[in-house]
C-alpha atoms as a PDB file:
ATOM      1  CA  UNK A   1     -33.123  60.956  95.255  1.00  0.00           C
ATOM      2  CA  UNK A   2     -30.689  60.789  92.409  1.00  0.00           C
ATOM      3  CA  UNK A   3     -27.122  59.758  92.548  1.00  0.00           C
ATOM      4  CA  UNK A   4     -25.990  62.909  92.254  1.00  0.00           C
ATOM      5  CA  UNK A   5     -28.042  64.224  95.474  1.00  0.00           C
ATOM      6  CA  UNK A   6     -26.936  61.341  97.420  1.00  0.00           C
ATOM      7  CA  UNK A   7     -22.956  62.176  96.385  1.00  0.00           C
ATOM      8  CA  UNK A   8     -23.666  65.917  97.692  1.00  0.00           C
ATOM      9  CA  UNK A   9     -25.000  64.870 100.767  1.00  0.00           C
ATOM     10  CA  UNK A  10     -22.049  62.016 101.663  1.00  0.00           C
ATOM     11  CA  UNK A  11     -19.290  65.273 100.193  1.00  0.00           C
ATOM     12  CA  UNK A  12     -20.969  67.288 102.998  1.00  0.00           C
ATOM     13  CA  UNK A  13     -21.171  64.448 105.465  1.00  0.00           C
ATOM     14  CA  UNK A  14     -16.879  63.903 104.919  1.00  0.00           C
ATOM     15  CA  UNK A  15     -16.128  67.758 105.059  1.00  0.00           C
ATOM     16  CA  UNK A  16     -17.996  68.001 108.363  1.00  0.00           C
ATOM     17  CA  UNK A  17     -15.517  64.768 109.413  1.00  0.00           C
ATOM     18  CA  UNK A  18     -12.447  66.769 108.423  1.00  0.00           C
ATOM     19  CA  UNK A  19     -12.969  69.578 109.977  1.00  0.00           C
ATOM     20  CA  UNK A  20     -13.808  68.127 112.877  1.00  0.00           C
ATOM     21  CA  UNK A  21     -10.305  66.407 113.474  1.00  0.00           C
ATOM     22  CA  UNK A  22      -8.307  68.905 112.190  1.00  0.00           C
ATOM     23  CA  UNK A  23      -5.155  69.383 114.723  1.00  0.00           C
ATOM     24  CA  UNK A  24      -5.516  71.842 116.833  1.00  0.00           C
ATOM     25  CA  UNK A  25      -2.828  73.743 119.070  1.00  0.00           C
ATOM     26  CA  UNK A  26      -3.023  72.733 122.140  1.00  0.00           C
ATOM     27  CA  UNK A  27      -4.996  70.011 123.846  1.00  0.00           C
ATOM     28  CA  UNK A  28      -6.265  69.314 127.642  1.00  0.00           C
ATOM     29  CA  UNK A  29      -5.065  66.233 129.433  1.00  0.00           C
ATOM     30  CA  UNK A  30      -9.040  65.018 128.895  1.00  0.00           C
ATOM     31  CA  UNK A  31      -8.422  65.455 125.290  1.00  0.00           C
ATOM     32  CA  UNK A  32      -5.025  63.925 125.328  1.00  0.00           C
ATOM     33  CA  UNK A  33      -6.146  61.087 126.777  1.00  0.00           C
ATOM     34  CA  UNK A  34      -8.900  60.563 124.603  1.00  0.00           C
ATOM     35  CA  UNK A  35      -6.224  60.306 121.551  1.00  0.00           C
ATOM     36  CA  UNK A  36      -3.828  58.146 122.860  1.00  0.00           C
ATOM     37  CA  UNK A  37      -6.146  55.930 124.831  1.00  0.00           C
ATOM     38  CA  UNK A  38      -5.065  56.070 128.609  1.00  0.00           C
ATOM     39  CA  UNK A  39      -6.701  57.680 131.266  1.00  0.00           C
ATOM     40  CA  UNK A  40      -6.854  61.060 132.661  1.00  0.00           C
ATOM     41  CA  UNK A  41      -4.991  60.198 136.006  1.00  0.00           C
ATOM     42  CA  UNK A  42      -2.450  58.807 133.645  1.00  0.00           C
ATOM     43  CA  UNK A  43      -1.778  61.206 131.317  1.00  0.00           C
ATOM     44  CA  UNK A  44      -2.131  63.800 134.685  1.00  0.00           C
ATOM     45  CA  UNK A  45       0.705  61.919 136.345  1.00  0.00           C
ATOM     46  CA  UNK A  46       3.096  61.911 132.784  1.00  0.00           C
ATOM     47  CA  UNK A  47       2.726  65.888 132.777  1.00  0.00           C
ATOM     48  CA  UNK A  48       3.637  65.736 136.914  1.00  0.00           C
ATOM     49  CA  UNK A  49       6.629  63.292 136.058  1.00  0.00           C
ATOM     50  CA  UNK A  50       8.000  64.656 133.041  1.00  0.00           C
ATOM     51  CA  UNK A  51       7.170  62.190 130.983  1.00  0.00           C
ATOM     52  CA  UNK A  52       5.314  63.995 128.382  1.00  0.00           C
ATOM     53  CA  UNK A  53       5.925  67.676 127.578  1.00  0.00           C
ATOM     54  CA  UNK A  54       3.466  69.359 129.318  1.00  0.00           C
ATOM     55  CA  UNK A  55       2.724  73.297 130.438  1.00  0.00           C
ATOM     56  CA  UNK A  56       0.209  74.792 133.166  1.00  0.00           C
ATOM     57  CA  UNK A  57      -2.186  76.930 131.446  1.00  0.00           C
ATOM     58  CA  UNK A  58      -4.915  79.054 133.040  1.00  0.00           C
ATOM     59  CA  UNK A  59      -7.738  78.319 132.578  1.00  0.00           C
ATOM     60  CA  UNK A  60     -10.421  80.272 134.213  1.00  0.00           C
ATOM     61  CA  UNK A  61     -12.142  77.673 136.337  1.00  0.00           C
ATOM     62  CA  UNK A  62     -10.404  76.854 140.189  1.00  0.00           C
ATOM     63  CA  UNK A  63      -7.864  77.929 141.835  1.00  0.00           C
ATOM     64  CA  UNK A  64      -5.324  75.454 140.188  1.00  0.00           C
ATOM     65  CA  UNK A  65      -3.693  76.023 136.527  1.00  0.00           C
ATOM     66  CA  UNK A  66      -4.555  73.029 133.972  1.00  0.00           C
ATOM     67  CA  UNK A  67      -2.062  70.963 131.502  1.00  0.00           C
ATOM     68  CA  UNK A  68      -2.276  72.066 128.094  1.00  0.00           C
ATOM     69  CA  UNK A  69      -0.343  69.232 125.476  1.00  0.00           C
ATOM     70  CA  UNK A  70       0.854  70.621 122.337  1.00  0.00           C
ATOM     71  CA  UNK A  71       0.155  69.268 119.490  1.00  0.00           C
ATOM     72  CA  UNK A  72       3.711  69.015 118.238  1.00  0.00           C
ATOM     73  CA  UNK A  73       4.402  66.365 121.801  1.00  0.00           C
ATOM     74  CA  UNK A  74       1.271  64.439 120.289  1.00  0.00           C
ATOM     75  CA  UNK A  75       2.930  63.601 117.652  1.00  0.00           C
ATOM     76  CA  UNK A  76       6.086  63.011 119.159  1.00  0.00           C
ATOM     77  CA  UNK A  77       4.041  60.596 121.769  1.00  0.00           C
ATOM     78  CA  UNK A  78       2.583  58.849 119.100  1.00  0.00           C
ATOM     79  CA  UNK A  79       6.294  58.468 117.348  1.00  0.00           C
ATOM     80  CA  UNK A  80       8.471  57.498 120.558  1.00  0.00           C
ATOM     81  CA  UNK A  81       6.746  56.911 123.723  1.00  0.00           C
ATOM     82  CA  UNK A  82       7.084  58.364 126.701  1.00  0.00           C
ATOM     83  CA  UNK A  83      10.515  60.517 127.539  1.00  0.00           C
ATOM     84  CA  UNK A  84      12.982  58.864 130.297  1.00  0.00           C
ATOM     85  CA  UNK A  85      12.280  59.021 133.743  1.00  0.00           C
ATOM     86  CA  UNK A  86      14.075  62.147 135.492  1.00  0.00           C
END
């Protein structure tokens, strides 16, 4: 394999990486969590609270609507924290 084969193949590898954490939209709690690093009941009980900007979405499975986290509150998480208590 020359060098230039194995710089294709690690330029492929990297653009598979990137796209793969691009930003999306909207995330669920399960993904939230993930990204900050708390738990689901956590990051559940911030949406419930207030703490974090949250909105019920439907999502097509059970009888009960689902928190969907924008991407923009991520990033406001990430800067600040979690908002006051209500």
């Amino acid at each position: 394999m020359t060098l230039e084969d194995r710089l294709s193949r690690i330029e492929a590898m990297l653009t598979v990486l990137v796209q793969g954490q691009q930003a999306r939209e909207w995330y669920s709690v399960e993904e939230f969590a993930r990204l900050v690093g708390r738990s689901e009941f956590t990051c559940r009980q911030w949406c419930r609270l207030g703490r974090i900007r949250a909105e019920k979405k439907q999502s097509g499975r059970g009888a009960y609507a689902s928190w969907a986290i924008s991407h923009q509150e991520l990033e406001r998480f990430r800067r600040e924290g979690l908002l006051p208590v209500q």
